[in-house]
C-alpha atoms as a PDB file:
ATOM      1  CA  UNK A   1      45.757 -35.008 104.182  1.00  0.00           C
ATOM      2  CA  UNK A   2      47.320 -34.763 107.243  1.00  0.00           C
ATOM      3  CA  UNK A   3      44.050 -32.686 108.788  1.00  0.00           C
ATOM      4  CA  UNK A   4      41.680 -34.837 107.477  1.00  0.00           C
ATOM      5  CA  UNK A   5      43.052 -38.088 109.295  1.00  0.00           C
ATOM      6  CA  UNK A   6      43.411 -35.854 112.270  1.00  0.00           C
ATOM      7  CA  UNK A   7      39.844 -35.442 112.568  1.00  0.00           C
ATOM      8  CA  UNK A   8      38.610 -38.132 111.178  1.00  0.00           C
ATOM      9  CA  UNK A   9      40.665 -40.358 114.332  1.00  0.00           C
ATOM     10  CA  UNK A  10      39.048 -37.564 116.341  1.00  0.00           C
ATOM     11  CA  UNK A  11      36.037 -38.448 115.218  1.00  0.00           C
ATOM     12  CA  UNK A  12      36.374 -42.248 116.290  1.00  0.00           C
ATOM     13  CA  UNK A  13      38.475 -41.835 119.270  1.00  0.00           C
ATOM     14  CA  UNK A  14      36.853 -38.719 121.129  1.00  0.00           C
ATOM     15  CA  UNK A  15      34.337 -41.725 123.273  1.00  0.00           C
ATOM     16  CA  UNK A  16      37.286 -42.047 124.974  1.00  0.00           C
ATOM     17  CA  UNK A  17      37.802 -38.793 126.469  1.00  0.00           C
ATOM     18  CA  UNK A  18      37.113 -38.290 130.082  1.00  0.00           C
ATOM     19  CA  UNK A  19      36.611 -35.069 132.764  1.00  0.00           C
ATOM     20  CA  UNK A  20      35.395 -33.211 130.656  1.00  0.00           C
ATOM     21  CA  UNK A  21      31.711 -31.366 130.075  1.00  0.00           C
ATOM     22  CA  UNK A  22      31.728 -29.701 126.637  1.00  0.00           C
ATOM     23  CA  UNK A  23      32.631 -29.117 123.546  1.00  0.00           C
ATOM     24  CA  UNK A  24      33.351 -25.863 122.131  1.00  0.00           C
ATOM     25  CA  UNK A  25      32.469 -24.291 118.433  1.00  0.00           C
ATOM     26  CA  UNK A  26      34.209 -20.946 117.265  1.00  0.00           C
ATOM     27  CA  UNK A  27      32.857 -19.341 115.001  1.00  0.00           C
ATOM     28  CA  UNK A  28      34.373 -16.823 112.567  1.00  0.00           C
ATOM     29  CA  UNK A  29      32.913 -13.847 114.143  1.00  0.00           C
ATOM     30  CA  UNK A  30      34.940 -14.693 117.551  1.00  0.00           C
ATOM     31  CA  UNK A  31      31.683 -16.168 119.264  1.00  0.00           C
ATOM     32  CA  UNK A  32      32.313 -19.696 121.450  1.00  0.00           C
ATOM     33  CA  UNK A  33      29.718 -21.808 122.423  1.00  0.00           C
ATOM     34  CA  UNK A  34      30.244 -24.575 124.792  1.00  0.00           C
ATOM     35  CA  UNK A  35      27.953 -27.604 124.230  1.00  0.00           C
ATOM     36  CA  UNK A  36      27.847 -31.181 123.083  1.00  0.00           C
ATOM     37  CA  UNK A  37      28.607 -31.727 119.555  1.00  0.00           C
ATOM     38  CA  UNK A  38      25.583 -34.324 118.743  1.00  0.00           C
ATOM     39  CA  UNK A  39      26.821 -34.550 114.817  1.00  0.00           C
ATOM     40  CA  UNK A  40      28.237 -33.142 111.741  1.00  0.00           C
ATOM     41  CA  UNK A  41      26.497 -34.103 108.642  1.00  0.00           C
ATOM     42  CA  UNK A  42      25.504 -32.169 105.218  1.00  0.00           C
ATOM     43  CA  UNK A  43      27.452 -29.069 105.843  1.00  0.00           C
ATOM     44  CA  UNK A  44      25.497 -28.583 109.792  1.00  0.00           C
ATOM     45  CA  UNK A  45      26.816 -28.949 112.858  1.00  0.00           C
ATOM     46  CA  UNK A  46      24.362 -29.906 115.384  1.00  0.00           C
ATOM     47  CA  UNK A  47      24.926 -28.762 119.142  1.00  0.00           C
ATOM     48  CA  UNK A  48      23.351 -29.804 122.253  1.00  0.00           C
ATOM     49  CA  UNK A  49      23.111 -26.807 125.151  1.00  0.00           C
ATOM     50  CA  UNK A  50      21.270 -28.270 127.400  1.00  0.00           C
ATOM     51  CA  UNK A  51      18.083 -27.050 127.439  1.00  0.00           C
ATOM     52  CA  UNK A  52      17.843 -26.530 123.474  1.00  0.00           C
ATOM     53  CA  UNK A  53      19.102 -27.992 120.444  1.00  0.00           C
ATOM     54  CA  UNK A  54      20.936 -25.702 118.085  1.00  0.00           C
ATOM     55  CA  UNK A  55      21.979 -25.907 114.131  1.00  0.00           C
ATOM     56  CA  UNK A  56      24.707 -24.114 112.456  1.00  0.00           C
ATOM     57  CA  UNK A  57      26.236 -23.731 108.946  1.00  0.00           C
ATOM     58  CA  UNK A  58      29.579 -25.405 109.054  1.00  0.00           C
ATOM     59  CA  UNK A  59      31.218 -22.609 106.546  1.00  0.00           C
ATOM     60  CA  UNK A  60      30.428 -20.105 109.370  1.00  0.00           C
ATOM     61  CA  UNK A  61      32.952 -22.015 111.931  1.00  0.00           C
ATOM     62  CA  UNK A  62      36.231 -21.370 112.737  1.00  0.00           C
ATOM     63  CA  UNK A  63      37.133 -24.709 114.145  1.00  0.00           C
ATOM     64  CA  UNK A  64      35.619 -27.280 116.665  1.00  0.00           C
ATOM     65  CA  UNK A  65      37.408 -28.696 120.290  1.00  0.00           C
ATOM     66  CA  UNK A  66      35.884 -32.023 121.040  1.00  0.00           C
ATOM     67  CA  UNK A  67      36.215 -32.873 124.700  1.00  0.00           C
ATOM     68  CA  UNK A  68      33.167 -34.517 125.822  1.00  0.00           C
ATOM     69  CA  UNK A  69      33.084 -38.521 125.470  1.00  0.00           C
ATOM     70  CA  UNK A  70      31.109 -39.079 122.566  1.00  0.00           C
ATOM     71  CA  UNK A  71      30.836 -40.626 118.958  1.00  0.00           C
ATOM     72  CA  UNK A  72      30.696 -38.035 116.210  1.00  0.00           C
ATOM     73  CA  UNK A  73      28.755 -38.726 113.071  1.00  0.00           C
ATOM     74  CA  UNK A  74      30.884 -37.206 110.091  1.00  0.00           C
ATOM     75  CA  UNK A  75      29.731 -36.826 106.710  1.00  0.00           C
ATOM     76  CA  UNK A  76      31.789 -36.694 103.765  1.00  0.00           C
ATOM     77  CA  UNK A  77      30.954 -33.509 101.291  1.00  0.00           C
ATOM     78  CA  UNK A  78      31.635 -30.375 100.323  1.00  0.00           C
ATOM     79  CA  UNK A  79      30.660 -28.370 103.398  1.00  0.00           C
ATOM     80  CA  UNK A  80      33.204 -30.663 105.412  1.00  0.00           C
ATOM     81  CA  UNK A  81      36.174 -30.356 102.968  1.00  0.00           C
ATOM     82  CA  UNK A  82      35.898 -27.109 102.803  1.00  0.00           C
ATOM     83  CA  UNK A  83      36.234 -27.028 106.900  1.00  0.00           C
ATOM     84  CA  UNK A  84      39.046 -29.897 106.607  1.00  0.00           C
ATOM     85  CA  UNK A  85      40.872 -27.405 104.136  1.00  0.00           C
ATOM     86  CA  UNK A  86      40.478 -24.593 106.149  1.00  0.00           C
ATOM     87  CA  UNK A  87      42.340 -26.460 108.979  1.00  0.00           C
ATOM     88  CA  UNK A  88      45.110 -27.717 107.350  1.00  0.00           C
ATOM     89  CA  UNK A  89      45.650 -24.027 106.134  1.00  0.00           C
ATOM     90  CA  UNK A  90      45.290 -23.405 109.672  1.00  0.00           C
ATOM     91  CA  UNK A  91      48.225 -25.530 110.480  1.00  0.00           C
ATOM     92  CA  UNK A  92      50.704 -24.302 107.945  1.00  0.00           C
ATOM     93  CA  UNK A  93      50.008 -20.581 109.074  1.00  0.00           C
ATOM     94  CA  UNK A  94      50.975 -22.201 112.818  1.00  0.00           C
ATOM     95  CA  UNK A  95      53.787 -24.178 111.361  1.00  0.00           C
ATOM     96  CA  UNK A  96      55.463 -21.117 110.021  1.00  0.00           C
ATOM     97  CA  UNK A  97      54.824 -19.085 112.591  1.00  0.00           C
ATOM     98  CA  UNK A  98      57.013 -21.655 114.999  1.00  0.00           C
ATOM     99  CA  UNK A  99      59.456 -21.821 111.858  1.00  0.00           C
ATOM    100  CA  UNK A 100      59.990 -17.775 112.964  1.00  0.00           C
ATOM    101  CA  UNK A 101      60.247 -18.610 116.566  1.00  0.00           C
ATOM    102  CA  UNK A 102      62.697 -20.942 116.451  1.00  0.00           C
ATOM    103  CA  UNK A 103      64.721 -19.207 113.842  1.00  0.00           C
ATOM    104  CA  UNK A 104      65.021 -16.777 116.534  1.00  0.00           C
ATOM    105  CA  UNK A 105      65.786 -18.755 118.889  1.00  0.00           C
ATOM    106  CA  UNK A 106      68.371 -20.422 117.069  1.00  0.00           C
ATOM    107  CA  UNK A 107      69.748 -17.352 115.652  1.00  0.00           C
ATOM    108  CA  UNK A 108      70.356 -15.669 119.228  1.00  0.00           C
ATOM    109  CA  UNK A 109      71.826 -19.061 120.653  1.00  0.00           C
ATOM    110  CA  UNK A 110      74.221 -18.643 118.017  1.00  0.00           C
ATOM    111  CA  UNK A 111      75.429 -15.038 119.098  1.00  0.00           C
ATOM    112  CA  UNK A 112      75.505 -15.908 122.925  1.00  0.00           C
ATOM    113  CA  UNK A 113      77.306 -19.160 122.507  1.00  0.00           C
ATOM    114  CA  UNK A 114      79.862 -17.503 119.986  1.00  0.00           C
ATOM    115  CA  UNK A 115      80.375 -14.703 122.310  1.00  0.00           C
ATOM    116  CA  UNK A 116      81.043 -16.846 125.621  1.00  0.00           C
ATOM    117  CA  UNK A 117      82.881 -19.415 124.521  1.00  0.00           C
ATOM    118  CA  UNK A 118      84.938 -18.508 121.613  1.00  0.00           C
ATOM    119  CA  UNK A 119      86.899 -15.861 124.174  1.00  0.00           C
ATOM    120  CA  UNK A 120      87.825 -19.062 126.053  1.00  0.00           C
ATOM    121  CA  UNK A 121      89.116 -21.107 123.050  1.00  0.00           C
ATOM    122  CA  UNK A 122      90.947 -23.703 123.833  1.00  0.00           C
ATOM    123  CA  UNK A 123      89.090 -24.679 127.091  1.00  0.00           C
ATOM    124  CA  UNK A 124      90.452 -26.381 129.844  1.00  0.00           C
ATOM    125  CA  UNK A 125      88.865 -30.170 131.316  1.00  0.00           C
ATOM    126  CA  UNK A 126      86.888 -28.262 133.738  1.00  0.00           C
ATOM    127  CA  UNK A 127      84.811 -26.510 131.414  1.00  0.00           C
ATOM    128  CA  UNK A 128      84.021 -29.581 129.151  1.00  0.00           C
ATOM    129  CA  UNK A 129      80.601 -30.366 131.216  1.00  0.00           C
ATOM    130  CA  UNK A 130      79.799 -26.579 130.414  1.00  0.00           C
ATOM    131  CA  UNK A 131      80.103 -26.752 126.985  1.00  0.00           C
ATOM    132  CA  UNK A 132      78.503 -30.270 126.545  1.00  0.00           C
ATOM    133  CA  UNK A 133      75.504 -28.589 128.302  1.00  0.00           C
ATOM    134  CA  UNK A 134      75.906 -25.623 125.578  1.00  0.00           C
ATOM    135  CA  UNK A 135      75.664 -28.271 122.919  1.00  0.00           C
ATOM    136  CA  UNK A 136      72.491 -30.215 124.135  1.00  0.00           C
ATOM    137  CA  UNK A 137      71.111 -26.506 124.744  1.00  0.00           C
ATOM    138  CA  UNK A 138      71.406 -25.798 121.412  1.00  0.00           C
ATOM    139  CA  UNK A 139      70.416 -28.988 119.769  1.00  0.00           C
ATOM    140  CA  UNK A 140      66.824 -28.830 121.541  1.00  0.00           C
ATOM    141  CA  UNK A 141      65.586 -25.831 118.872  1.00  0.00           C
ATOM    142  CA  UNK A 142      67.579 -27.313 116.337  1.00  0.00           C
ATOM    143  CA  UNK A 143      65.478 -30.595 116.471  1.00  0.00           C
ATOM    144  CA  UNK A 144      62.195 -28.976 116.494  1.00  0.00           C
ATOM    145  CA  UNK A 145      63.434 -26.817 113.913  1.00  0.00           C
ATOM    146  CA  UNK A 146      63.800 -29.936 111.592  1.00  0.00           C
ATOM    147  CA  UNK A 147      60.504 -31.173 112.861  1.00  0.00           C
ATOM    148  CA  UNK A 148      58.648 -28.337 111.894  1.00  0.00           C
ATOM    149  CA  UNK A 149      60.438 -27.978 108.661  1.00  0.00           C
ATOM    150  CA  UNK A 150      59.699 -31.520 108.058  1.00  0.00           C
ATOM    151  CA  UNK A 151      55.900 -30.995 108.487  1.00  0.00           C
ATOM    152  CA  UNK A 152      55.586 -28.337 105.977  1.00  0.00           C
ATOM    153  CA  UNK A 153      57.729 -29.914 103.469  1.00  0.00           C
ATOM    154  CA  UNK A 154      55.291 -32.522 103.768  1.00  0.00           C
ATOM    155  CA  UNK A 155      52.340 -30.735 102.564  1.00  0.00           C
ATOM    156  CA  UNK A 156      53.968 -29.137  99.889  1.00  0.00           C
ATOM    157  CA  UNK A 157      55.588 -32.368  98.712  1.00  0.00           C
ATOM    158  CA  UNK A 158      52.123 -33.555  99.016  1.00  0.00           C
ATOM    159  CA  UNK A 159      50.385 -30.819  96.852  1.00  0.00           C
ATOM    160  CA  UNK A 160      53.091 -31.251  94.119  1.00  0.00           C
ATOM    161  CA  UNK A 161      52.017 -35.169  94.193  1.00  0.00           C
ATOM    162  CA  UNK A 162      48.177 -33.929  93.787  1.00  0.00           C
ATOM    163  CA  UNK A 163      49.544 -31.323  90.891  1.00  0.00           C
ATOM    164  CA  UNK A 164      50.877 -34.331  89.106  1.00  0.00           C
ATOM    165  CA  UNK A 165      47.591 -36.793  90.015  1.00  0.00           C
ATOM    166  CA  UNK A 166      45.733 -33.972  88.126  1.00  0.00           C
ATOM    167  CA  UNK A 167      48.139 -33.467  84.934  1.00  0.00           C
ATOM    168  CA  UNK A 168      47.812 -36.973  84.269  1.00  0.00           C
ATOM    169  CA  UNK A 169      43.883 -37.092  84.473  1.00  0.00           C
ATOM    170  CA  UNK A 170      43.779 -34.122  81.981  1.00  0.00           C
ATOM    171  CA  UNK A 171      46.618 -35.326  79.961  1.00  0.00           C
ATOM    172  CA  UNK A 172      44.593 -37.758  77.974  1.00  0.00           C
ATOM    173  CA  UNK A 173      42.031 -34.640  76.722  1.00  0.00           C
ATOM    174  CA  UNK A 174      43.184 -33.355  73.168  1.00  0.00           C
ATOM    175  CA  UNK A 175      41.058 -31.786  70.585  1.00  0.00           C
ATOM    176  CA  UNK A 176      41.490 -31.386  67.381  1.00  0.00           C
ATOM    177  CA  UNK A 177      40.216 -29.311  64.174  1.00  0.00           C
ATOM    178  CA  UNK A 178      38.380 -29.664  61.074  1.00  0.00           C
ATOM    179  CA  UNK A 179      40.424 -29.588  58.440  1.00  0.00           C
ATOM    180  CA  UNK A 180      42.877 -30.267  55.842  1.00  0.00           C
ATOM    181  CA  UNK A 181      45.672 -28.298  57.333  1.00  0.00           C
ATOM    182  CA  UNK A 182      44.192 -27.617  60.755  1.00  0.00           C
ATOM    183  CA  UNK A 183      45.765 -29.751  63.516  1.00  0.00           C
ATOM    184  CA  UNK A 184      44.559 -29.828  67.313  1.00  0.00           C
ATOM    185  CA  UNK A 185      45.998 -29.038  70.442  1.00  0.00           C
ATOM    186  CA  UNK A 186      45.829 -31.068  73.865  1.00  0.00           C
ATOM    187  CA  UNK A 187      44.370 -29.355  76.896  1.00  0.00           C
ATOM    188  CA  UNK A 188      47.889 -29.042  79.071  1.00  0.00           C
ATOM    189  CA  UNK A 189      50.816 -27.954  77.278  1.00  0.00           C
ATOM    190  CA  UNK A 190      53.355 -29.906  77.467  1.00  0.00           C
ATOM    191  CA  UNK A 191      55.789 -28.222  79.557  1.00  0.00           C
ATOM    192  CA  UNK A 192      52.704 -28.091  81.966  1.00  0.00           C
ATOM    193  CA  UNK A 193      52.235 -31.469  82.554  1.00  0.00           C
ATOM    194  CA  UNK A 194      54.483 -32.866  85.478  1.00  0.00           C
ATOM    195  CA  UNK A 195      56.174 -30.785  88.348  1.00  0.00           C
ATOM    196  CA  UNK A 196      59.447 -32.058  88.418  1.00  0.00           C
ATOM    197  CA  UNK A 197      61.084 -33.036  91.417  1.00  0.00           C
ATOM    198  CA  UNK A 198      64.392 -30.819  90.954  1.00  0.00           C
ATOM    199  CA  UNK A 199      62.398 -27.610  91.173  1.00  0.00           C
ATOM    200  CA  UNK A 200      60.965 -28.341  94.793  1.00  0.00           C
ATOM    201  CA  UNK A 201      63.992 -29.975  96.469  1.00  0.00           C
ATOM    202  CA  UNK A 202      67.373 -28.018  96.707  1.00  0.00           C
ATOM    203  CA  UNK A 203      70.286 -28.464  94.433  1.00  0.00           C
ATOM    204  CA  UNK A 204      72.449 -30.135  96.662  1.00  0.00           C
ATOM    205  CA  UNK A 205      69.516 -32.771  97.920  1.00  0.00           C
ATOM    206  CA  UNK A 206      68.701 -33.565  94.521  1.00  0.00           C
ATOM    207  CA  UNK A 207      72.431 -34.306  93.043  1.00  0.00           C
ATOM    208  CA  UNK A 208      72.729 -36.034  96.615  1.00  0.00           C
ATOM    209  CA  UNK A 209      69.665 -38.245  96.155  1.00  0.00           C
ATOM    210  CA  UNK A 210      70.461 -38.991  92.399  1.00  0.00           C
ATOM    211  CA  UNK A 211      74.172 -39.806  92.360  1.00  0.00           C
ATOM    212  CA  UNK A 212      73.723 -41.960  95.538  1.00  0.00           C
ATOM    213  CA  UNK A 213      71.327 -43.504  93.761  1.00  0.00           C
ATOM    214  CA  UNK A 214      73.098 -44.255  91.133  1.00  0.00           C
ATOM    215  CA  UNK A 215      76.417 -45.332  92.691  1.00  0.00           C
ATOM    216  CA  UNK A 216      74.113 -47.837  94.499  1.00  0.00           C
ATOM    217  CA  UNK A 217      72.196 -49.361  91.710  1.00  0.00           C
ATOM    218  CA  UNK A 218      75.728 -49.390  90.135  1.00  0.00           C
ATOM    219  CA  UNK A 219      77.759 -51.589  92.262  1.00  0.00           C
ATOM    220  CA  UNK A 220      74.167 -53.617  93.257  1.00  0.00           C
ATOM    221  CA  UNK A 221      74.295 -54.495  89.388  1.00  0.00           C
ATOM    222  CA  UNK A 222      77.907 -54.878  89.621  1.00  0.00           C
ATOM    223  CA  UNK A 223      78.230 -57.033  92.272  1.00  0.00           C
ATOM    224  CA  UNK A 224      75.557 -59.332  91.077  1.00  0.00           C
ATOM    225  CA  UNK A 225      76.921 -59.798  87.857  1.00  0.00           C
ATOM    226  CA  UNK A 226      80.690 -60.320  88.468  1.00  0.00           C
ATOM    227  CA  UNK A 227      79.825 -62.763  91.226  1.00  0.00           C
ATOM    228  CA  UNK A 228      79.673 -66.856  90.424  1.00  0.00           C
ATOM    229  CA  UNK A 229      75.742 -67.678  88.991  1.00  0.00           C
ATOM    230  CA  UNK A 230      75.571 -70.216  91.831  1.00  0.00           C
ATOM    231  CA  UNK A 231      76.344 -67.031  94.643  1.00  0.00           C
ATOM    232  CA  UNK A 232      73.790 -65.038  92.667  1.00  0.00           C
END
């Protein structure tokens, strides 16, 4: 989802680029070609090098840099989903790989800062400024650590949405058997049907999220009904 609208703004905003003199198409085999990228339609991408015109198969591309200012013409279909998909895979791969990198990060921060200043414990006024500046330090990986956690929890929160979209278009399908003492049987069992939130968000979120909840809608219904009916 989040690839597709990337592109697709791309698409619309890329007349605005400026200082700059061509595109460039990878393709799987490791092969970039600089060029204008005229349009993208029916699974071809059409490229303009100057003195020729050339076509290639979208599924043979590894991914596409738009810098020159012009207007894309994008065609929905399978040849272009499959290329959407195959960037957002693109990004998760990238996303975890920055997970790793900051985990490391974070993780040797931890030992340095534990070493230097828990010798000096308690510190005197003089050294406050220090360790304020040891703080911020650390917080910097810390939030990009959340941000990059955030963006992958994202598109699995968003898959288990799609998981559930699907259940409940094949929910409806049930067959049954001729028969006397025959009975049918739907298509998706019914432990199969729904992903349910508890499995995909950790324990203590979850009881979090649902007990706050429910203190909330508690004293909202509380509160409204204990109060005078002219206050409500």
């Amino acid at each position: 989802m989040k690839a597709r609208m990337f592109l697709v703004v791309l698409f619309l905003m890329v007349t605005l680029a400026m200082n700059a003199n061509a595109d460039t198409v990878l393709m799987k085999d490791g092969t970039a070609i600089d060029g204008i990228i005229k349009r993208v339609a029916k699974g071809q991408v059409v490229v303009d090098l100057g003195k020729e015109t050339k076509v290639f198969d979208i599924l043979e591309i590894e991914s596409m840099d738009f810098t020159t200012p012009h207007l894309v013409d994008a065609v929905e279909g399978p040849a272009i989903d499959h290329f959407l998909k195959n960037v957002e895979a693109q990004e998760i791969v990238e996303n975890m790989q920055q997970l790793e990198k900051t985990e490391d990060e974070i993780e040797k921060l931890i030992v340095q800062i534990r070493g230097y200043w828990k010798t000096r414990e308690p510190i005197t006024s003089q050294e406050s400024a220090s360790w304020t500046t040891a703080k911020d330090t650390f917080r910097r990986p810390l939030g990009r650590y959340q941000e990059l956690l955030n963006d992958l929890y994202f598109h699995v929160l968003a898959k288990v949405d799609k998981y559930n979209v699907l259940m409940k278009a094949a929910s409806d399908i049930y067959i049954g058997v001729k028969g006397p003492f025959n009975v049918g049987s739907p298509l998706v069992p019914k432990e199969m049907r729904q992903l349910p939130l508890k499995k995909y968000v950790p324990g203590g979120w979850y009881a979090t999220i649902y007990y706050d909840g429910y203190n909330h809608g508690f004293d909202d219904a509380h509160n409204k009904y204990t109060m005078p009916e002219d206050q409500r």
